[in-house]
Protein backbone atom coordinates (compact mmCIF):
# COMPACT_ATOMS: atom_id res chain seq x y z
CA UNK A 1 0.00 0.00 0.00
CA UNK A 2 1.20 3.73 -0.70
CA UNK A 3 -0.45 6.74 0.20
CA UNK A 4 -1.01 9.09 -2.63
CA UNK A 5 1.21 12.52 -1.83
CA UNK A 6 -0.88 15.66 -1.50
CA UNK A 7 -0.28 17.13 -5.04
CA UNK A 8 -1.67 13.35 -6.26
CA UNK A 9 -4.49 13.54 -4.52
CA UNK A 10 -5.52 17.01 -5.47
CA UNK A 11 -5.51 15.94 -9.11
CA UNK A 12 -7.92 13.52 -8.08
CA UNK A 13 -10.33 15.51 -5.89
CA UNK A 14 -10.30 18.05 -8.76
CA UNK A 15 -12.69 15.55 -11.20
CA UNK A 16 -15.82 15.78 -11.69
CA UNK A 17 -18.41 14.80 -14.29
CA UNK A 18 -17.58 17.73 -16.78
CA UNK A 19 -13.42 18.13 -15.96
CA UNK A 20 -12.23 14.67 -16.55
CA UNK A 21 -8.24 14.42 -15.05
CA UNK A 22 -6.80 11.65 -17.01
CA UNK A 23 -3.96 12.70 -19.99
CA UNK A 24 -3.99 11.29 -23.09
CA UNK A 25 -0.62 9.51 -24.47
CA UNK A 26 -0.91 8.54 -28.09
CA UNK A 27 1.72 6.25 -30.51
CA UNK A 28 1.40 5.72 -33.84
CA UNK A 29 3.15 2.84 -35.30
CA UNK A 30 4.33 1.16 -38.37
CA UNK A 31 3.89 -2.31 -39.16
CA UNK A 32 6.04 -2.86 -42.05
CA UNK A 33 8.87 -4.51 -39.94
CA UNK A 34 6.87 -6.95 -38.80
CA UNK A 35 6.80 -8.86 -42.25
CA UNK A 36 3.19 -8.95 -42.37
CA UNK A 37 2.77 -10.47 -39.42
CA UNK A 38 -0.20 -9.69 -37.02
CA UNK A 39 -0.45 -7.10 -34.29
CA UNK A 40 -4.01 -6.63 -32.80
CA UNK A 41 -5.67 -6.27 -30.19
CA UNK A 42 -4.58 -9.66 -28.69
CA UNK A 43 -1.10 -9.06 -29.83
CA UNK A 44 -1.27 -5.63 -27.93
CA UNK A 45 -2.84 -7.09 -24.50
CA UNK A 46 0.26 -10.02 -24.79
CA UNK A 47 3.19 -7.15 -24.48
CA UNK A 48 1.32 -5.33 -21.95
CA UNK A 49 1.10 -8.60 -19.76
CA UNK A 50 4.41 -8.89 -20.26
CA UNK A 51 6.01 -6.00 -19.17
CA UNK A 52 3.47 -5.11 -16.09
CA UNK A 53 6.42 -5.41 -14.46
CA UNK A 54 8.29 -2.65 -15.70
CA UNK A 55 4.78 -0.59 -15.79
CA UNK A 56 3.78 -0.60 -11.66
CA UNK A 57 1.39 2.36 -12.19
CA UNK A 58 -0.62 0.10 -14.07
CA UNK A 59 -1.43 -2.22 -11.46
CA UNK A 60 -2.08 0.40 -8.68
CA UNK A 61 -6.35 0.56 -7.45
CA UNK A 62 -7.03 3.46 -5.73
CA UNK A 63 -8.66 2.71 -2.51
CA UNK A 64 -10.83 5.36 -0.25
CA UNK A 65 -9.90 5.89 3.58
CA UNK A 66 -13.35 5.59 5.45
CA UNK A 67 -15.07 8.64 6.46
CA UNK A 68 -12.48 10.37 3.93
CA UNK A 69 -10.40 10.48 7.38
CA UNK A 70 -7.33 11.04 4.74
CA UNK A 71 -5.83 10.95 1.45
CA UNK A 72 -6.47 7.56 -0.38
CA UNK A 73 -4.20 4.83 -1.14
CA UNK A 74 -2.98 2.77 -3.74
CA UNK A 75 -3.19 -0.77 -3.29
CA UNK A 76 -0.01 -1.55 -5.69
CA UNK A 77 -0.51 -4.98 -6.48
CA UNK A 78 -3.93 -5.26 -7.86
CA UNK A 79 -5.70 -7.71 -10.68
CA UNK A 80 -5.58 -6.41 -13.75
CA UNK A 81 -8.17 -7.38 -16.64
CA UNK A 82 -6.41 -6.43 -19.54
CA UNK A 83 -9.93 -7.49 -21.98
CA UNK A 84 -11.15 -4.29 -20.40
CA UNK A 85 -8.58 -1.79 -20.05
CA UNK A 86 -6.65 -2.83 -23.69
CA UNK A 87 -9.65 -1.91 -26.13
CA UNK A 88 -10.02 -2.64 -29.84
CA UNK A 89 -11.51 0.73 -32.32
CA UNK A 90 -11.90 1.72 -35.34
CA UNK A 91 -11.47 4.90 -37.10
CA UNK A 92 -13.48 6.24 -39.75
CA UNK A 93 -11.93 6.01 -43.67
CA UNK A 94 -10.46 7.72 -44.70
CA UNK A 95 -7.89 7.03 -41.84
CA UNK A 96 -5.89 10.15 -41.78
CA UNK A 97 -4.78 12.38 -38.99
CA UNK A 98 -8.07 13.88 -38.61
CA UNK A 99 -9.89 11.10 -38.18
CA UNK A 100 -7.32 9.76 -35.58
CA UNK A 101 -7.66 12.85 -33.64
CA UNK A 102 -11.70 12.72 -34.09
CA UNK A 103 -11.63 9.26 -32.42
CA UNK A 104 -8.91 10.30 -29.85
CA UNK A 105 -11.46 13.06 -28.54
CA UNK A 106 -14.53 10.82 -28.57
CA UNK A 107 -12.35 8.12 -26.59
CA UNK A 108 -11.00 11.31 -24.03
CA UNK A 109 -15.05 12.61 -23.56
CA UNK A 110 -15.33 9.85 -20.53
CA UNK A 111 -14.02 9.67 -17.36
CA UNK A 112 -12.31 6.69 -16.08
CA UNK A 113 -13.94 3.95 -13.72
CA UNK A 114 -12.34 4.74 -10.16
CA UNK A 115 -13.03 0.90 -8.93
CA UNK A 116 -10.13 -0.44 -11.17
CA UNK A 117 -6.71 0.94 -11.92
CA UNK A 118 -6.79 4.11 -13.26
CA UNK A 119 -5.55 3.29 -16.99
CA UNK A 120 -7.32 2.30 -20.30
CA UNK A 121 -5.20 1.35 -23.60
CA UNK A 122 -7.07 1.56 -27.09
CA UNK A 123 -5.56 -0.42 -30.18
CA UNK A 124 -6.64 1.99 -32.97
CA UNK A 125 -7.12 0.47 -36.58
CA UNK A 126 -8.08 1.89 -39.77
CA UNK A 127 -5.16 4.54 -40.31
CA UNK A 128 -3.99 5.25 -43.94
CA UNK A 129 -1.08 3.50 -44.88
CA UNK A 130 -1.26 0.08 -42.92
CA UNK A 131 -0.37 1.87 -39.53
CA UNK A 132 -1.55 1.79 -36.28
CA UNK A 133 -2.14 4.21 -33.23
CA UNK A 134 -2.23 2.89 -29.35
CA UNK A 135 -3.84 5.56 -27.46
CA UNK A 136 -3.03 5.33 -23.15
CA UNK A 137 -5.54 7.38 -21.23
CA UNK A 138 -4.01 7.52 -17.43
CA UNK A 139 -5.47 9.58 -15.13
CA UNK A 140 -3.16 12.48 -13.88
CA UNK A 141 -3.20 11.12 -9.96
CA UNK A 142 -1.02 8.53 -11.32
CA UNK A 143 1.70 10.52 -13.13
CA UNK A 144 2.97 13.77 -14.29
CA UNK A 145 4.30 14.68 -17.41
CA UNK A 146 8.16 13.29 -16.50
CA UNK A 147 6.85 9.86 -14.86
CA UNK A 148 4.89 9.56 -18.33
CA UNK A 149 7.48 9.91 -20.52
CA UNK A 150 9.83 7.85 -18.21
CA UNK A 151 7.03 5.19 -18.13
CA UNK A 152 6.15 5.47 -21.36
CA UNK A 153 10.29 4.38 -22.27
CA UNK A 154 9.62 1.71 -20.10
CA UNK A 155 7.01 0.18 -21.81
CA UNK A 156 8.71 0.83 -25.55
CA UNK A 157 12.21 -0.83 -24.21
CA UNK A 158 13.80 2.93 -24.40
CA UNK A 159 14.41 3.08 -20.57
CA UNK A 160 16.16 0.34 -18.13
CA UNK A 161 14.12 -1.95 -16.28
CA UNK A 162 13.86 -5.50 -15.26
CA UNK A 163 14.79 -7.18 -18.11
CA UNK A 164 12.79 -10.58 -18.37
CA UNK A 165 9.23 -10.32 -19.72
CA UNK A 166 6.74 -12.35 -16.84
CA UNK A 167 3.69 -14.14 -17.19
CA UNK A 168 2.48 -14.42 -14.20
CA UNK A 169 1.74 -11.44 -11.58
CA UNK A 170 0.87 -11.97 -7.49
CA UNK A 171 -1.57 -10.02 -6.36
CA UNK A 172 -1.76 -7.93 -2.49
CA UNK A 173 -4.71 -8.61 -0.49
CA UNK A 174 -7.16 -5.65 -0.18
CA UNK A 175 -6.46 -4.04 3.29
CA UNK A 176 -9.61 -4.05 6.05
CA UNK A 177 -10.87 -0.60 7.24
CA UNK A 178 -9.54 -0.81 10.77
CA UNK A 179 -5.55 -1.08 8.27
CA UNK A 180 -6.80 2.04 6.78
CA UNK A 181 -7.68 4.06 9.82
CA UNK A 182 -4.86 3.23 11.27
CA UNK A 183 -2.18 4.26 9.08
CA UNK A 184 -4.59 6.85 8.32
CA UNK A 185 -4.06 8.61 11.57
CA UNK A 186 -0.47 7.75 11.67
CA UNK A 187 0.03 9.42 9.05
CA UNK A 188 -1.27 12.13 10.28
CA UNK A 189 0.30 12.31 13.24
CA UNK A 190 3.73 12.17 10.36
CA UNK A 191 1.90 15.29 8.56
CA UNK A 192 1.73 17.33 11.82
CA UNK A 193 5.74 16.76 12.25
CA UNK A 194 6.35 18.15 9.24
CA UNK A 195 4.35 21.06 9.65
CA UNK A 196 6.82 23.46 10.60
CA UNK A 197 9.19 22.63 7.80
CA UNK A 198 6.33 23.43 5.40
CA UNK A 199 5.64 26.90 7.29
CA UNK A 200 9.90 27.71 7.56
CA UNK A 201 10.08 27.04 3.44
CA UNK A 202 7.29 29.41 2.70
CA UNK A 203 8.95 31.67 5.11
CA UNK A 204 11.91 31.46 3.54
CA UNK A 205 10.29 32.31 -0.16
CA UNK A 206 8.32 35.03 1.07
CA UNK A 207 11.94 36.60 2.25
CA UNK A 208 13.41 36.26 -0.98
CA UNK A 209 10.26 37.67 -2.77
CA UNK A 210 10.54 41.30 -0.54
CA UNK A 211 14.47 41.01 -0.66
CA UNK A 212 14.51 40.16 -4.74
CA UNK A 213 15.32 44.01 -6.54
CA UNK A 214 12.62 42.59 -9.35
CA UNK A 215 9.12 43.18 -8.84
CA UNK A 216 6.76 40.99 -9.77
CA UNK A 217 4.66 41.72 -13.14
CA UNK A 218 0.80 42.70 -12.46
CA UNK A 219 -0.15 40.48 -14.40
CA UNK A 220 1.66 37.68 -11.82
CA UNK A 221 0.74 39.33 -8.53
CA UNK A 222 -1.81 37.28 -6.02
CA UNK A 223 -4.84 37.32 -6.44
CA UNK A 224 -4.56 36.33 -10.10
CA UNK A 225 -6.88 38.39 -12.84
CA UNK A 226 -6.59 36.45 -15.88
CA UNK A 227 -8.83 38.43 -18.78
CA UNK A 228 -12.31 37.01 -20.03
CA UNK A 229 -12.12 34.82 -23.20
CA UNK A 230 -13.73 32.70 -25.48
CA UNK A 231 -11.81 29.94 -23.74
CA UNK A 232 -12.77 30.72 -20.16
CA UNK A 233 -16.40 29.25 -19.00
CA UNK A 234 -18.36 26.02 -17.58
CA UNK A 235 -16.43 23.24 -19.88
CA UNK A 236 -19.18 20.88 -21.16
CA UNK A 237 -18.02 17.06 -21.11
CA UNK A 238 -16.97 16.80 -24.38
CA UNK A 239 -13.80 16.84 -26.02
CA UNK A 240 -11.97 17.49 -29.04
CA UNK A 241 -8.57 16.71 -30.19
CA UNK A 242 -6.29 18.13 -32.83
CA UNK A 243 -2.49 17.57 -33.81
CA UNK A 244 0.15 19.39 -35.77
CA UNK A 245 3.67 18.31 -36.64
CA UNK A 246 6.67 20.79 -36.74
CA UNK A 247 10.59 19.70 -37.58
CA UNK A 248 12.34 19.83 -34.31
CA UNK A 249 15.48 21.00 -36.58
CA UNK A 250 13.08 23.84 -38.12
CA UNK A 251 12.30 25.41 -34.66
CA UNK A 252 15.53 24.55 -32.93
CA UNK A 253 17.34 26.58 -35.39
CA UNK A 254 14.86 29.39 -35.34
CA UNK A 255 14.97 29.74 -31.89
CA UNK A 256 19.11 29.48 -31.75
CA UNK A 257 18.83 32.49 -34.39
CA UNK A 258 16.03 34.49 -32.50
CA UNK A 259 18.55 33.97 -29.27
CA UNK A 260 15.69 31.74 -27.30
CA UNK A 261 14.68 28.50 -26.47
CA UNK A 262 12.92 25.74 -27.52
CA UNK A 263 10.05 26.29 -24.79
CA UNK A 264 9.87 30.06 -25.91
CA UNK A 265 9.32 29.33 -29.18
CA UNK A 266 6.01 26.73 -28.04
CA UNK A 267 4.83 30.22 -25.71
CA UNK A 268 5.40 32.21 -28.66
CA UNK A 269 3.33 30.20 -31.07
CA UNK A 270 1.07 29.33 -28.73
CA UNK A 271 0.64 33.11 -27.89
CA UNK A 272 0.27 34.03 -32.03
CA UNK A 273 -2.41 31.91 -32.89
CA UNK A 274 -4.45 32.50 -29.30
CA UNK A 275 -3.96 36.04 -30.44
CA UNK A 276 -6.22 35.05 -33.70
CA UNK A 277 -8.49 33.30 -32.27
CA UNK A 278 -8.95 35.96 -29.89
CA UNK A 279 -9.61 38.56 -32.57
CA UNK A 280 -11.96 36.34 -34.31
CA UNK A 281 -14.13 35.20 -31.59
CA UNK A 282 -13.79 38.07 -29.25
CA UNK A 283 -12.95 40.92 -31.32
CA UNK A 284 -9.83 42.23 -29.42
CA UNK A 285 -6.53 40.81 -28.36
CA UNK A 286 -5.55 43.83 -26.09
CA UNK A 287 -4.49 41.95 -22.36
CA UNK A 288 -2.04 39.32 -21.69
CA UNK A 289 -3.57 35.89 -21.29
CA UNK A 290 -1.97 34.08 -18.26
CA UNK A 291 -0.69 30.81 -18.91
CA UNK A 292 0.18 27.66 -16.35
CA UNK A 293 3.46 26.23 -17.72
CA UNK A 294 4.26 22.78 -15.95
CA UNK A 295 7.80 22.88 -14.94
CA UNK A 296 8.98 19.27 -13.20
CA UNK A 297 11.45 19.80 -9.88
CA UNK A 298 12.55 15.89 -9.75
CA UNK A 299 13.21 14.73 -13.14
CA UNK A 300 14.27 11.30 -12.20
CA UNK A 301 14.82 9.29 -15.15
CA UNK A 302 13.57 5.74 -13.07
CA UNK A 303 10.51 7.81 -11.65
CA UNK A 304 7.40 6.50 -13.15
CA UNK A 305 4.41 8.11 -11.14
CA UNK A 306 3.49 10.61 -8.65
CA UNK A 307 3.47 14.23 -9.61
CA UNK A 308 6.57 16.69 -8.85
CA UNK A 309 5.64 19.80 -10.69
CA UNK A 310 4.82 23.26 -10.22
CA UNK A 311 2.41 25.19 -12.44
CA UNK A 312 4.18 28.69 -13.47
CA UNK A 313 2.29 31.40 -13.93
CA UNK A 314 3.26 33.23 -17.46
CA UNK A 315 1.70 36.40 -18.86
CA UNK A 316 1.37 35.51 -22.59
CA UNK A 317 2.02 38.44 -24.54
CA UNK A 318 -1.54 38.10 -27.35
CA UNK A 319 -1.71 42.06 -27.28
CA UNK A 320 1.46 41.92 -28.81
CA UNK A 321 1.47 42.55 -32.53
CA UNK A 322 4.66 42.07 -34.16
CA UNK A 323 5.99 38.34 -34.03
CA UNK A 324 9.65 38.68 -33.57
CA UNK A 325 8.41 41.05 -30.39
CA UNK A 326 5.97 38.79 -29.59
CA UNK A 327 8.70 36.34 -29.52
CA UNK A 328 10.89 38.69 -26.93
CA UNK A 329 8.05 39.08 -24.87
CA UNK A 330 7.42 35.39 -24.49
CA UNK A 331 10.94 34.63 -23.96
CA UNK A 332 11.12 37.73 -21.02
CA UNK A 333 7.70 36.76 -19.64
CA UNK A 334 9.15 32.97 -19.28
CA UNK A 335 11.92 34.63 -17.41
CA UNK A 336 10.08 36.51 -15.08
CA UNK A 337 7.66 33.32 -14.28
CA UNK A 338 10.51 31.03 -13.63
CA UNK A 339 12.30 33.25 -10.96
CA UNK A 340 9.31 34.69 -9.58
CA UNK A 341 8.29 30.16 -9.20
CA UNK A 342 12.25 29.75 -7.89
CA UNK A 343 12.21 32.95 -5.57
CA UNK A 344 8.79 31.50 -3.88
CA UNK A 345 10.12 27.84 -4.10
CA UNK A 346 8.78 25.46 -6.45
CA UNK A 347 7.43 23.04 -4.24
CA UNK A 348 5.44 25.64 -1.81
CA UNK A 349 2.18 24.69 -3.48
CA UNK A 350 2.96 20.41 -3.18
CA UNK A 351 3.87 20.69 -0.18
CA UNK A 352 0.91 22.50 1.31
CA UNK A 353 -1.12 20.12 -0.74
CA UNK A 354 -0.83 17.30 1.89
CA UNK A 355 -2.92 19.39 3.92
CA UNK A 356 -5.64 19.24 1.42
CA UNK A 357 -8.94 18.04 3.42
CA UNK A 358 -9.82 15.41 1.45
CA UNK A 359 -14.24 16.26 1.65
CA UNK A 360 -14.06 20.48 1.30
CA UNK A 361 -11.61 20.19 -1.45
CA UNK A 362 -13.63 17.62 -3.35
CA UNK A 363 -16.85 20.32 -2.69
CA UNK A 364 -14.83 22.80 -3.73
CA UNK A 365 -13.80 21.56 -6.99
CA UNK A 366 -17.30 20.32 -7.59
CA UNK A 367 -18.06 24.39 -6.98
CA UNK A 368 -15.51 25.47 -9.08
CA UNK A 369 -16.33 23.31 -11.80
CA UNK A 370 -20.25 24.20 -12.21
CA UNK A 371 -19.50 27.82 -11.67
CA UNK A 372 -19.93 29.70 -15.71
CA UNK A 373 -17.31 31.88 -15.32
CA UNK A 374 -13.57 32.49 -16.04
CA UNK A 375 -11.16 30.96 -14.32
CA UNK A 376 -9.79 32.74 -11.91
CA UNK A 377 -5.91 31.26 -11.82
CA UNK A 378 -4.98 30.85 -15.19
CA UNK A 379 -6.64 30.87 -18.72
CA UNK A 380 -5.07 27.68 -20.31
CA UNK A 381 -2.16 25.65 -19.25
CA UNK A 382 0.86 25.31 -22.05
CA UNK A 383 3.23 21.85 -21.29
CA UNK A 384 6.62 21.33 -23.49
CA UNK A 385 7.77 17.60 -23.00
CA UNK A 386 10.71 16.92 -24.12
CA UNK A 387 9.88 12.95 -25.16
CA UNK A 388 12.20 10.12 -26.48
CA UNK A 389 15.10 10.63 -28.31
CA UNK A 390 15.50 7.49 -30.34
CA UNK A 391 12.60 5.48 -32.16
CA UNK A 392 10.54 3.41 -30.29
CA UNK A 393 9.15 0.14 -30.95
CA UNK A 394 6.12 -2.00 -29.48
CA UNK A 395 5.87 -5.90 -30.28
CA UNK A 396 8.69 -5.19 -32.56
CA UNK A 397 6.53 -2.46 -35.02
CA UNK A 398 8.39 1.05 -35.49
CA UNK A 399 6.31 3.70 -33.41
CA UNK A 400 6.71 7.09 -36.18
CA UNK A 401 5.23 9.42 -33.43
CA UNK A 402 4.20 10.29 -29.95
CA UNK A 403 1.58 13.06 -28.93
CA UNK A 404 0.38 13.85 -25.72
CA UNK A 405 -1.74 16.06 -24.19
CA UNK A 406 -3.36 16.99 -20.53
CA UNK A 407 -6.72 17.32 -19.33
CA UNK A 408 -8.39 20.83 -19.00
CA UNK A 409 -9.22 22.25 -15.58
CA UNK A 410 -12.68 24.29 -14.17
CA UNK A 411 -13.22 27.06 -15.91
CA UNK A 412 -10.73 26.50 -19.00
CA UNK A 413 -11.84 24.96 -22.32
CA UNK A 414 -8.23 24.59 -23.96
CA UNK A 415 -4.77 22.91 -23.28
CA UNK A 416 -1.93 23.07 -25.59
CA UNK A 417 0.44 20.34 -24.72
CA UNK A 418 4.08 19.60 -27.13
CA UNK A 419 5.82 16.51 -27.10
CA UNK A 420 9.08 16.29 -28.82
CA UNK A 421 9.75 12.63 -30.69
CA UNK A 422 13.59 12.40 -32.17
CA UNK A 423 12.95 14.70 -35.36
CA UNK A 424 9.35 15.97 -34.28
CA UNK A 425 7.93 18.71 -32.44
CA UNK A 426 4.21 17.03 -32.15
CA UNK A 427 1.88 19.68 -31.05
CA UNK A 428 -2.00 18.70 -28.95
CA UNK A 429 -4.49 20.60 -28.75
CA UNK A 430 -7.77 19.37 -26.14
CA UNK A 431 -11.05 21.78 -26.46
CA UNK A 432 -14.59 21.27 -24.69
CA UNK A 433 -17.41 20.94 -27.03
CA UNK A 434 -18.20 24.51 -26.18
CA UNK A 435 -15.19 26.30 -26.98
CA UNK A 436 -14.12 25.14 -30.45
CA UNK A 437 -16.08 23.40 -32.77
CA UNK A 438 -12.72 22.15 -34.42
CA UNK A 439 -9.56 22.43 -32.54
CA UNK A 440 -7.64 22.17 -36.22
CA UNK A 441 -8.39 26.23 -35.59
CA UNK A 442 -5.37 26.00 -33.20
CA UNK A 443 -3.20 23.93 -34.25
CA UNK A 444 -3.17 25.30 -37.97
CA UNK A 445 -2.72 28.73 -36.15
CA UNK A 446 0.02 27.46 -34.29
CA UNK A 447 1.73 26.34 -37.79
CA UNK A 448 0.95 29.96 -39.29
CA UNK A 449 1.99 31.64 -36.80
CA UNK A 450 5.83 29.12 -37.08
CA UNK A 451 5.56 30.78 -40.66
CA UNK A 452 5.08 34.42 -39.63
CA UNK A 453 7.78 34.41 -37.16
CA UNK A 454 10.62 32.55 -39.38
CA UNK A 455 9.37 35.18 -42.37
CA UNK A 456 9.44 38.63 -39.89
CA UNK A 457 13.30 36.64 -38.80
CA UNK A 458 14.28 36.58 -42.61
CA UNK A 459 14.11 32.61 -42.55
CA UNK A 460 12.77 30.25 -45.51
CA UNK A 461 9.09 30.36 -44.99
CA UNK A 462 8.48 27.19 -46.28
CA UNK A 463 9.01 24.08 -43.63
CA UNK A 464 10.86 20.94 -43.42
CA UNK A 465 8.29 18.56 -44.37
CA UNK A 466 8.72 15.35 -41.46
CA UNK A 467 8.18 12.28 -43.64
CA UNK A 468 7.71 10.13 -40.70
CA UNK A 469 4.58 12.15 -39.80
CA UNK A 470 0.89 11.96 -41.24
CA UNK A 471 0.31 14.10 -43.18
CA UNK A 472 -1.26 17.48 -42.27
């Protein structure tokens, strides 16, 4: 048995029937190595059986304290029925990327059943050219966006683990309720002893925030006013899906000439086409939007769940006209989030997460999430991944690409999440039903606005076309 840490648990008292927590991992692979050899569902359940062992998350069942007396537990030995969590489907013909990303959103539009482990895997058929997509939905409690990709290198053979494959799994005994009482309250007891250490490191950030000579931007300072936008409202239960590729080589080098980073350059496309949507479904772009940026503070390459992150609050510069100082504004605004997160500590808000009352904080997310209005922390959250470096390969097919994407939170309709695969910069996009009819809008704004920036830098405006990639 483990006890899920505070941040864990949060993610999971933050669901509810309209904000669905689990993130979305997708593969598509190519079966021409396989010499026309089989690989179905059947095929698919066979190498997840056989590497359970490598993938622990997998077999973790949540399990609820009595009385909600304290954060659940995960029971880390559980059964696991791979007919229902490995899943045949079928896309529609003609099998191309937006069909794949139709089916992806259909398959994200339901939450997943909290009395077995928190995981489902789809084996998606029907793409153009004989491949095949496997599409993991895990709910966030179990990992961040670090433990994914370290997990998901487990399961592709990219990552050391035990070596030998297994057939056979034991299982742990569910506990009784008197068990879970009982390490309930000592755990408590553990909590309390750590209380001061929680109160001396926010102490110690608040110091460095009055001593730092930089003041925080408004648009950072607590409380947070993120602006109204189409984005920001009740999200419905629905969701929809698009993708985008870029060449990593394409925007590595135009961020090495622009003097930035790779992560600027995702804020500054991000912030270019949420500029145009802005001016075509609210008629004005004038305001920084304020964007949560995931940054990871234990990037253990063996860690394979819990979440270590920090959101960072970054004022996305959408009023800003010009691309290459749109592009300067991102890359200062980045900046100014990441000392303003370092000067405050990064883990201030996981650690006082433990102290998360199970009951209110479920309420209060169950508030927060029927309330039609904007959100009042942030107005989308932006993740950059940086994924696998050399191709991967399940059952011994040739996965071309990886995409990935997290859920979307009370009050915000949109999340732009960016993988990197070896040559690829794989761009997701998740939308309610209410916000975008088709979240294609974004992503092709996202590739126009690539275009605009390399053209205002002096750079080819035409882009390396990734052959490995479907096609747009």
């Amino acid at each position: 048995m483990k006890r899920l840490r505070g941040w864990d648990a949060v993610l999971l008292y933050s669901e509810t029937p309209n904000v669905h927590m689990h993130t979305l991992k997708l593969a598509v692979i190519q079966l021409d190595d396989l010499g026309g050899a089989k690989f179905g569902v059947e095929e698919l359940r066979k190498v997840i059986h056989s590497r359970l062992h490598k993938l622990e998350p997998f077999r973790f069942e949540l399990i609820d304290i009595p009385f909600k007396f304290h954060h659940p537990m995960w029971r880390e030995n559980a059964e696991v029925d791979l007919e229902y969590h490995v899943r045949p489907y079928r896309v529609d013909a003609p099998g191309g990327r937006r069909q794949l990303d139709e089916a992806v959103g259909r398959i994200a539009s339901t939450p997943l059943d909290r009395s077995r482990p928190l995981w489902e895997m789809y084996l998606i058929e029907g793409l153009a050219d004989g491949r095949i997509a496997v599409l993991g939905k895990i709910h966030h409690a179990l990992a961040d966006g670090v433990a994914s990709a370290n997990l998901l290198a487990r399961g592709m053979d990219l990552q050391d683990g035990p070596a030998a494959d297994r057939d056979s799994y034991a299982t742990d005994p569910a506990p009784s309720k008197g068990e879970l009482v009982r390490t309930a309250f000592t755990d408590h007891l553990r909590q309390i002893g750590k209380f001061p250490s929680v109160v001396r490191y926010t102490a110690q950030g608040v110091s460095r925030v009055r001593k730092s000579p930089h003041k925080l931007s408004p648009e950072l300072t607590r409380p947070f006013t993120p602006p109204p936008s189409f984005m920001n409202h009740m999200v419905d239960s629905t969701r929809r899906y698009a993708t985008a590729t870029l060449s990593l080589d394409d925007v590595k080098k135009t961020g090495k000439h622009l003097g930035v980073t790779i992560n600027d350059m995702v804020l500054s496309l991000s912030a270019g086409a949420l500029r145009k949507l802005l001016l075509r479904y609210d008629n004005r772009a004038d305001h920084p939007l304020l964007a949560s940026v995931p940054v990871s503070f234990d990037f253990s390459a063996d860690r394979i769940f819990g979440n270590y992150f920090t959101g960072v609050l970054v004022s996305l510069p959408v009023d800003v006209e010009d691309p290459l100082e749109r592009v300067r504004a991102a890359h200062d605004a980045a900046a100014a989030g990441k000392e303003s997160n370092n000067l405050l500590g990064p883990e201030l808000v996981s650690r006082w997460s433990a102290y998360f009352p199970p009951a209110p904080a479920e309420a209060m997310f169950r508030w927060l999430s029927n309330k039609d209005g904007q959100n009042k922390v942030m107005n989308l959250p932006i993740s950059n991944v940086p994924g696998p470096r050399e191709r991967a390969r399940v059952g011994g097919a040739l996965v071309t690409e990886i995409y990935s994407v997290g859920p979307l939170t009370a009050g915000s309709g949109l999340n732009i999440t960016v993988w990197s695969y070896v040559d690829q910069l794989n761009i997701s996009v998740l939308s309610d039903g209410r916000t975008l009819e088709d979240p294609h809008e974004l992503t092709d704004a996202m590739v126009d606005a690539f275009i605009e920036i390399r053209a205002a830098a002096g750079l080819p405006e035409e882009l390396t076309i990734v052959e490995t990639a479907m096609a747009p």
